[in-house]
C-alpha atoms as a PDB file:
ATOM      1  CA  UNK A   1      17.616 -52.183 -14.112  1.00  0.00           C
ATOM      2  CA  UNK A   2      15.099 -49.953 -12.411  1.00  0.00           C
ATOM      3  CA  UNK A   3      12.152 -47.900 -14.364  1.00  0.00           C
ATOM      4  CA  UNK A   4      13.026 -44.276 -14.880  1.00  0.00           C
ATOM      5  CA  UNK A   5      10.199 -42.267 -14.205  1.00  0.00           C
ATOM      6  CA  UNK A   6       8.000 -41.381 -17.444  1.00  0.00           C
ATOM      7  CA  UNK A   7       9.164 -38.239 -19.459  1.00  0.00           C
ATOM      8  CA  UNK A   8       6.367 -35.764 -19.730  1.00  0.00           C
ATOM      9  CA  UNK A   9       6.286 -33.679 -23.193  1.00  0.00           C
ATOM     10  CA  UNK A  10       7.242 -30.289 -21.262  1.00  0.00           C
ATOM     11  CA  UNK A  11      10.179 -31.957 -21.000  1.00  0.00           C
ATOM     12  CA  UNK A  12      10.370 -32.109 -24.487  1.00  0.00           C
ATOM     13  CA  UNK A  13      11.792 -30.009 -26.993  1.00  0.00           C
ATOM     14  CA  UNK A  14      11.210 -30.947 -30.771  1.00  0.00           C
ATOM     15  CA  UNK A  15      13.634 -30.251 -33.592  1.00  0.00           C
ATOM     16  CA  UNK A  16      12.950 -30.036 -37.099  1.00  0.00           C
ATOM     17  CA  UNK A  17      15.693 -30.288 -39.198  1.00  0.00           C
ATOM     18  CA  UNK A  18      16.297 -28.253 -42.475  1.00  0.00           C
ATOM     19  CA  UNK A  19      19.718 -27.520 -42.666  1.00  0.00           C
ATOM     20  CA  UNK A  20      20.845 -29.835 -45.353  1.00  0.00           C
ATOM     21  CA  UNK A  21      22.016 -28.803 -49.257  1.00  0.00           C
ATOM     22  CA  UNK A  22      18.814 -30.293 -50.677  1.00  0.00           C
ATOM     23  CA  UNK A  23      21.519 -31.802 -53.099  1.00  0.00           C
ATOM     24  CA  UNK A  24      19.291 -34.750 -54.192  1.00  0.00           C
ATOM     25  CA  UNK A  25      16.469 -31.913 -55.053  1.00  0.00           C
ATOM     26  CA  UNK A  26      19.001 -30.046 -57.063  1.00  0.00           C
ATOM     27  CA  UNK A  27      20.233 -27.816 -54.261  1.00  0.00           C
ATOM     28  CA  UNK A  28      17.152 -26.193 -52.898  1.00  0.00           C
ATOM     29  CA  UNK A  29      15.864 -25.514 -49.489  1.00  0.00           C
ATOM     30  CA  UNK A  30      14.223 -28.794 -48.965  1.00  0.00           C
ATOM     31  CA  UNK A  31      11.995 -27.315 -45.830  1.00  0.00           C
ATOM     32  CA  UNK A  32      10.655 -24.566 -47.974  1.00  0.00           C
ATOM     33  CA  UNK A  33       9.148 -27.261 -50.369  1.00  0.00           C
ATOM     34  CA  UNK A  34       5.756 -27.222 -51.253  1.00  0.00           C
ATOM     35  CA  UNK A  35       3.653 -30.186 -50.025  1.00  0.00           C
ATOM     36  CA  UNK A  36      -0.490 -29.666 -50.578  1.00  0.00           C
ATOM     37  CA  UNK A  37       0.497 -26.170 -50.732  1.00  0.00           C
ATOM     38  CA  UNK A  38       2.774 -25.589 -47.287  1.00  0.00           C
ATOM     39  CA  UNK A  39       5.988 -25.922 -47.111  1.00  0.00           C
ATOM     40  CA  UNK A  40       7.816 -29.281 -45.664  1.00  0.00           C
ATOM     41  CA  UNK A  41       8.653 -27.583 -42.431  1.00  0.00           C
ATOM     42  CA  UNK A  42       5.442 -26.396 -41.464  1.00  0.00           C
ATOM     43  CA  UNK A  43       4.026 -29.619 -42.144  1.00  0.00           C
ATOM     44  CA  UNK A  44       6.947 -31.113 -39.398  1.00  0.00           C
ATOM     45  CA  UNK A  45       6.500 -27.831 -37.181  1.00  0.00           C
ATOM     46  CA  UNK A  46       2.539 -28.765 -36.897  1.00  0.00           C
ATOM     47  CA  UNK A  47       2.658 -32.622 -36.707  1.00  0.00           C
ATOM     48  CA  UNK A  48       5.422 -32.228 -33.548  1.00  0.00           C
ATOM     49  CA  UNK A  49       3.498 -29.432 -31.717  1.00  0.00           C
ATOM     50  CA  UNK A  50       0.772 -31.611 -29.888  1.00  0.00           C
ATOM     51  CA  UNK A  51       3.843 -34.169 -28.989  1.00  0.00           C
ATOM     52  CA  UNK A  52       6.280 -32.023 -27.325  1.00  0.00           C
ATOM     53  CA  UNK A  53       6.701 -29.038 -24.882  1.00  0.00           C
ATOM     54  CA  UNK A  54       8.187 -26.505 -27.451  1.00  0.00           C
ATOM     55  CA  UNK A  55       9.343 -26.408 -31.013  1.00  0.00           C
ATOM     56  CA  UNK A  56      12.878 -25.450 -32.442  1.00  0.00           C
ATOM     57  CA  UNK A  57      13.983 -25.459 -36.756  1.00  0.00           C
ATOM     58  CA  UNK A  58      17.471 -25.704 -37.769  1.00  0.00           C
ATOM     59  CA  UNK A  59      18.228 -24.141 -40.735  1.00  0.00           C
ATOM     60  CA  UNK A  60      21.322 -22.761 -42.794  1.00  0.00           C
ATOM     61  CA  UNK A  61      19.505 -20.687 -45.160  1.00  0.00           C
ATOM     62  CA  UNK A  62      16.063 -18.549 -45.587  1.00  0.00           C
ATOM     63  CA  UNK A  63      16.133 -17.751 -42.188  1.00  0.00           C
ATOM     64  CA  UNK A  64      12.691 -15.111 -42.331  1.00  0.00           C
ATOM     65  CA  UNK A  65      11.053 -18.314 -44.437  1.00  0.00           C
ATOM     66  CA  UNK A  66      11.601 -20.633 -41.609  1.00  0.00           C
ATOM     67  CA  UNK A  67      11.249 -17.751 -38.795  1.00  0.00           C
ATOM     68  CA  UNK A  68       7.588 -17.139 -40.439  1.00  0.00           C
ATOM     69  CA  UNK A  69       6.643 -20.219 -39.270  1.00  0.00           C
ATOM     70  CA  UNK A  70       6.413 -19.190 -35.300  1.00  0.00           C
ATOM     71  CA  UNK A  71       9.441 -20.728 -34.062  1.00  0.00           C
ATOM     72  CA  UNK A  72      12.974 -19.916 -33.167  1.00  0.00           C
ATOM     73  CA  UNK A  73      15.675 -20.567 -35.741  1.00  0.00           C
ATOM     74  CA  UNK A  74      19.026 -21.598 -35.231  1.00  0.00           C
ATOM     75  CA  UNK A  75      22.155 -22.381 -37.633  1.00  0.00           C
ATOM     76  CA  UNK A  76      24.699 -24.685 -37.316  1.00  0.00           C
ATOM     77  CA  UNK A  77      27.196 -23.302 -34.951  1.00  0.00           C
ATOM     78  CA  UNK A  78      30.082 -25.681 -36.898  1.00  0.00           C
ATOM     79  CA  UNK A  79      30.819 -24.560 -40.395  1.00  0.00           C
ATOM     80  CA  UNK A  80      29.998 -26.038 -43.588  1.00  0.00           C
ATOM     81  CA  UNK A  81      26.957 -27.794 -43.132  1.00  0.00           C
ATOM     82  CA  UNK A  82      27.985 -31.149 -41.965  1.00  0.00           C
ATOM     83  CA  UNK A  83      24.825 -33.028 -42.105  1.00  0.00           C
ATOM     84  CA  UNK A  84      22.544 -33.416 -39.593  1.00  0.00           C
ATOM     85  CA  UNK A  85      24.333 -34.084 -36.813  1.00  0.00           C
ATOM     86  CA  UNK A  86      25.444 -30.792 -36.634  1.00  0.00           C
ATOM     87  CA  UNK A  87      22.063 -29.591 -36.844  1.00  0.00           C
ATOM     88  CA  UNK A  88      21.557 -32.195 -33.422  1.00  0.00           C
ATOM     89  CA  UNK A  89      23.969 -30.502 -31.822  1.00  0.00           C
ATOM     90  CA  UNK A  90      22.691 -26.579 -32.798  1.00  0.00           C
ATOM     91  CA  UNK A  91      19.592 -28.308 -31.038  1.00  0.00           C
ATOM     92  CA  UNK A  92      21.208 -29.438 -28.598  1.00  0.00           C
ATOM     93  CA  UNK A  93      22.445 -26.350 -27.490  1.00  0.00           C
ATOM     94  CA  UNK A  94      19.462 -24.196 -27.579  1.00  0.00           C
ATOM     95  CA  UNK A  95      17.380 -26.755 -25.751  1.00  0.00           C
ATOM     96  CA  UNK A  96      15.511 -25.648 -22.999  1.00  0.00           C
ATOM     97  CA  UNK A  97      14.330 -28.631 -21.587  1.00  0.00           C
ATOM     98  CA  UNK A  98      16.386 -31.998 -20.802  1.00  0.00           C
ATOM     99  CA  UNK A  99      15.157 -34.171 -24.032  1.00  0.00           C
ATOM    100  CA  UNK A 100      15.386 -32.936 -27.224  1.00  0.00           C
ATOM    101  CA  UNK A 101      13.715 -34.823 -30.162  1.00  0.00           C
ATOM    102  CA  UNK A 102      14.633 -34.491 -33.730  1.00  0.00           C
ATOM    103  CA  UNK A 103      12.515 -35.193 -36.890  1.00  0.00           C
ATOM    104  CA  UNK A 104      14.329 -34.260 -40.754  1.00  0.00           C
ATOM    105  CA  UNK A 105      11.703 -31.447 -42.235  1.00  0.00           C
ATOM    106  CA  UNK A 106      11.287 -34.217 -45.142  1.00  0.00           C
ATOM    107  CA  UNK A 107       9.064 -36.818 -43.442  1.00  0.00           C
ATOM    108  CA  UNK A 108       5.898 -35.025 -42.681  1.00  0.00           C
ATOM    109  CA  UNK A 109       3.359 -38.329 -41.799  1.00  0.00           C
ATOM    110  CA  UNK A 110       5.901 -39.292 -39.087  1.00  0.00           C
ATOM    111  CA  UNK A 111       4.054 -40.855 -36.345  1.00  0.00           C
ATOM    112  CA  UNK A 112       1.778 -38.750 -34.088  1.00  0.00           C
ATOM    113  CA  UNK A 113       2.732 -40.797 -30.721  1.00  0.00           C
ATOM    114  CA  UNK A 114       6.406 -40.356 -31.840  1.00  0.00           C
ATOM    115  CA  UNK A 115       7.537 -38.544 -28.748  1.00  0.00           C
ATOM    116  CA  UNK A 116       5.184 -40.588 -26.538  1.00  0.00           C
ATOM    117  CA  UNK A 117       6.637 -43.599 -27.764  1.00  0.00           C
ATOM    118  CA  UNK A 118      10.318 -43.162 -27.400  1.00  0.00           C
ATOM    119  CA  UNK A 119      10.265 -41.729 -24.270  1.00  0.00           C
ATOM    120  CA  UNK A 120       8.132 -44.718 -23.019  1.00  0.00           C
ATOM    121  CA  UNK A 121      11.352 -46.811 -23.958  1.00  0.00           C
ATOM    122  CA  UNK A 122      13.570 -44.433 -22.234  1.00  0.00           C
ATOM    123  CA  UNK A 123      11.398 -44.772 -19.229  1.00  0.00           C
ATOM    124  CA  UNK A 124      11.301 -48.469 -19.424  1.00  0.00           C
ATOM    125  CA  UNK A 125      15.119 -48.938 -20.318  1.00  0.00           C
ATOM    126  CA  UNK A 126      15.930 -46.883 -16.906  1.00  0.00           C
ATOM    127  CA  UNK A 127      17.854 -44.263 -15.582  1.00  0.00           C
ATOM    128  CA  UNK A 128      20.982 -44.623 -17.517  1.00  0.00           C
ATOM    129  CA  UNK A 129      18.846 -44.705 -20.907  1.00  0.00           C
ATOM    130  CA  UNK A 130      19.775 -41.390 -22.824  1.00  0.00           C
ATOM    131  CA  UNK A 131      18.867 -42.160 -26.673  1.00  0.00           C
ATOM    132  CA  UNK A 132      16.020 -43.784 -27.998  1.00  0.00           C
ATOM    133  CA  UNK A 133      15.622 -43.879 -32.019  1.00  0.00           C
ATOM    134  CA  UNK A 134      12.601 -45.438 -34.249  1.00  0.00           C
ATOM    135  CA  UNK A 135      13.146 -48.536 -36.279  1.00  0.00           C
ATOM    136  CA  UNK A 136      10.085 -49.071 -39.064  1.00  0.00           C
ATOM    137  CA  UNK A 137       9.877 -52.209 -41.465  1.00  0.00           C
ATOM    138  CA  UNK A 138      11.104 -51.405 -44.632  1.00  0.00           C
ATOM    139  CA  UNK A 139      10.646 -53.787 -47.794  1.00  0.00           C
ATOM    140  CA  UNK A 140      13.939 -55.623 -49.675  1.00  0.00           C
ATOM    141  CA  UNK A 141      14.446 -56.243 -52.552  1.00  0.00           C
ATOM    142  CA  UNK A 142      14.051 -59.709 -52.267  1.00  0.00           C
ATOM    143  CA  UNK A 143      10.212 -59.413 -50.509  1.00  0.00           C
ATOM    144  CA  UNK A 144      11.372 -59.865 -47.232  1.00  0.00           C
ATOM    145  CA  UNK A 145      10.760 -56.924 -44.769  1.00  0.00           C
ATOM    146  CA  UNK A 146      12.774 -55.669 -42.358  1.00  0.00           C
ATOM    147  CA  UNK A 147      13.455 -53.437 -39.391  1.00  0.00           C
ATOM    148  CA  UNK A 148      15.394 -50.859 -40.696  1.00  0.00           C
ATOM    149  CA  UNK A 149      16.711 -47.489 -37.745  1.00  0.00           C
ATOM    150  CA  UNK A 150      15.489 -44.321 -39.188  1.00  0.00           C
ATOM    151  CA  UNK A 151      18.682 -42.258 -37.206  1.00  0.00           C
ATOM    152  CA  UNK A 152      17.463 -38.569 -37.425  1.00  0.00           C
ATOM    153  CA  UNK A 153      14.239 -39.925 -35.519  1.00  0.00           C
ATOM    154  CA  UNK A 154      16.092 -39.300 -31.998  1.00  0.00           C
ATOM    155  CA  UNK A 155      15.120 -39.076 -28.471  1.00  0.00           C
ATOM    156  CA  UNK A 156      18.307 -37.845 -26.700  1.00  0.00           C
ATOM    157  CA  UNK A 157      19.265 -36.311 -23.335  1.00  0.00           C
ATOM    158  CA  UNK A 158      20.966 -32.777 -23.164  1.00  0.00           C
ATOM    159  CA  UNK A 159      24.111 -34.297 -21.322  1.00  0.00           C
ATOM    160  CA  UNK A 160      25.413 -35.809 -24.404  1.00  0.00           C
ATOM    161  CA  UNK A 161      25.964 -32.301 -25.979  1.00  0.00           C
ATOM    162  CA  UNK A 162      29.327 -32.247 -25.317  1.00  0.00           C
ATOM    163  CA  UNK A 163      29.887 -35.500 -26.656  1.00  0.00           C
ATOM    164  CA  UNK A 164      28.415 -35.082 -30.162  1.00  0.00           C
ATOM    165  CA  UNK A 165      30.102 -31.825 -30.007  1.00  0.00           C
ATOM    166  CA  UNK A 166      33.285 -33.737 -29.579  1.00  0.00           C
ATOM    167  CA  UNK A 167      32.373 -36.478 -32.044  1.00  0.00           C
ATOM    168  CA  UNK A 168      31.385 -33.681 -34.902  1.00  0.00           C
ATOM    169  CA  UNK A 169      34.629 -31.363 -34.619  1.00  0.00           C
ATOM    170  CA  UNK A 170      36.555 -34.645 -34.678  1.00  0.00           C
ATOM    171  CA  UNK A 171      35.092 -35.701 -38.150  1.00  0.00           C
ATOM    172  CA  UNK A 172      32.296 -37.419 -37.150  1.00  0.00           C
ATOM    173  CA  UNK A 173      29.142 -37.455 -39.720  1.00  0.00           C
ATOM    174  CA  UNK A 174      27.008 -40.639 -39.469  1.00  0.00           C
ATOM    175  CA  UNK A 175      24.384 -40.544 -36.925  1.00  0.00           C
ATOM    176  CA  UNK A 176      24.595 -43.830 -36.369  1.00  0.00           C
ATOM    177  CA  UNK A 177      28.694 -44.038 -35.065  1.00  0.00           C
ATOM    178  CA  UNK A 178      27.746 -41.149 -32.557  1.00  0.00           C
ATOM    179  CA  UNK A 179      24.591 -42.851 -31.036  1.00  0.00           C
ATOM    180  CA  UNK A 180      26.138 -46.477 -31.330  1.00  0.00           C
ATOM    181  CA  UNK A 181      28.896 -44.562 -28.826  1.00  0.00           C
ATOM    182  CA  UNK A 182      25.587 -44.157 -26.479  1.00  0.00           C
ATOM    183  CA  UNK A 183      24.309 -47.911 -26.577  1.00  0.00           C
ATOM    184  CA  UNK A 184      21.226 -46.122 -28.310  1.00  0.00           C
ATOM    185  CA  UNK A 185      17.370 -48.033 -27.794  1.00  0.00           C
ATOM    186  CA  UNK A 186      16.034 -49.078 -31.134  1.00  0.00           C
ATOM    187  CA  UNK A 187      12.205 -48.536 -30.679  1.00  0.00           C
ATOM    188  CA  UNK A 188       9.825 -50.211 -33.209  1.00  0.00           C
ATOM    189  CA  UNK A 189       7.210 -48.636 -35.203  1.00  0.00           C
ATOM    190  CA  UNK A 190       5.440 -51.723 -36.468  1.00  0.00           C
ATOM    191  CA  UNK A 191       2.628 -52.281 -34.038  1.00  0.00           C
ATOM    192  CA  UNK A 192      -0.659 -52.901 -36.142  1.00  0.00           C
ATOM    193  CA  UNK A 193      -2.082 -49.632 -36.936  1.00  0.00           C
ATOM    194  CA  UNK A 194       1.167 -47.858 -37.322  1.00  0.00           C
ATOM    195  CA  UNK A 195       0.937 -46.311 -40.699  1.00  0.00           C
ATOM    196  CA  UNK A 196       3.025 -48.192 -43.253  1.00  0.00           C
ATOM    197  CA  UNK A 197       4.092 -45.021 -44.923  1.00  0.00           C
ATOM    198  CA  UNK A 198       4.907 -42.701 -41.436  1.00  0.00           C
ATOM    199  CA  UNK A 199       8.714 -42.527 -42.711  1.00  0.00           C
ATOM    200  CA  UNK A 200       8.565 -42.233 -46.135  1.00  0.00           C
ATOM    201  CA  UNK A 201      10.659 -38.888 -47.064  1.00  0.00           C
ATOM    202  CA  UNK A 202      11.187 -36.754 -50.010  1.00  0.00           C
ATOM    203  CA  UNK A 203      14.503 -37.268 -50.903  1.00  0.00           C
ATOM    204  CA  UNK A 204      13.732 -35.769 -54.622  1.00  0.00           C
ATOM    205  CA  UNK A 205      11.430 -34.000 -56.157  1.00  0.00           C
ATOM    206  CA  UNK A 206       9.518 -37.280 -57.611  1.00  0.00           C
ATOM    207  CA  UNK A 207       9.404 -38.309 -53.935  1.00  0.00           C
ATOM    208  CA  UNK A 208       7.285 -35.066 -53.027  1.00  0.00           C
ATOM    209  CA  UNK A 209       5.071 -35.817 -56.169  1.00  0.00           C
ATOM    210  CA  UNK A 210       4.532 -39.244 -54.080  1.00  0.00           C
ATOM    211  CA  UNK A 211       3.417 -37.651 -50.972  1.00  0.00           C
ATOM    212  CA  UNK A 212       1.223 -35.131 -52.390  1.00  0.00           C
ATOM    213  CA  UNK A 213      -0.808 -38.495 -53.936  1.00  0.00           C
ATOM    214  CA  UNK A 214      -4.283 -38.842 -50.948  1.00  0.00           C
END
């Protein structure tokens, strides 16, 4: 299969998104949560800047909140907040450039050379390539680690819009069924160096008292 040629971040659009219920935090805005005294999102916003060629939030709620932060804002254009592949596919459609990456607004160490990285599979995979997502080791239960997909960690092409817009007025919620419709690349984050820690999220609140530990 032949090399594609490298993707450039100005072809990049990142996407951080905050749309979700915050039902495991009680119902809140999970973006608008403070972490070393900023909010989640601007932590995401600021981490994806230097990695892409422009920044887009999804977001259901608190629009001027999330609009305060310097970037455009867009809702789910499906209704009631199906999860975040609906927030893909708001992202999706408000993309200017061909590749859109997506990062939750819950993760904020996610790697620095995220973009870099996935597109460098893209590239490598070749033409035909049009989702790459980031794998990191995770530990078991029983001490053994593993390589476990983080799915809202996506590299994807613009073309597939209509397909996850399909897939999502269907029915469709798990990230996983839509890209597994895309042979999606499974790109490893477990080179030495890579931070241990770069997807841990704040699912609760007890999980944000975690990250805000040096």
């Amino acid at each position: 299969m032949g090399t594609a040629p490298a993707i450039a971040a100005a072809d990049i659009t990142g996407l951080v998104l905050a749309g979700g219920r915050g039902t495991r935090m009680g119902g809140v805005d999970k973006g608008l949560q403070l972490l070393q005294g900023e909010v989640l999102a601007a932590h995401a916003v600021r981490r994806l800047r230097p990695q892409v060629g422009g920044v887009l939030i999804n977001a259901n709620r608190n629009f001027a909140a999330y609009e305060a932060l310097g970037v455009p804002v867009f809702a789910d254009s499906v209704p009631d907040h199906p999860g975040p592949l609906a927030g893909m596919l708001s992202g999706l459609e408000h993309c200017p450039t061909p590749w859109l990456l997506t990062v939750p607004c819950d993760t904020p160490r996610f790697p620095p050379d995220l973009a870099a990285r996935l597109a460098e599979a893209l590239a490598a995979e070749g033409a035909h390539a049009r989702i790459a997502m980031a794998a990191a080791p995770e530990a078991e239960a029983d001490g053994r680690t593993v390589l476990r997909r983080q799915p809202v960690f996506c590299l994807l092409h613009i073309e597939l819009r209509d397909s996850l817009r399909r897939f999502v007025e269907e029915g469709g919620r798990k990230v996983g069924a839509w890209t597994a419709q895309h042979n999606a690349l499974t790109v490893p984050f477990d080179r030495p160096g890579d931070a241990p820690d770069a997807f841990f999220n704040a699912n609760t609140l007890a999980d944000l008292q975690t990250l805000e530990q040096p």
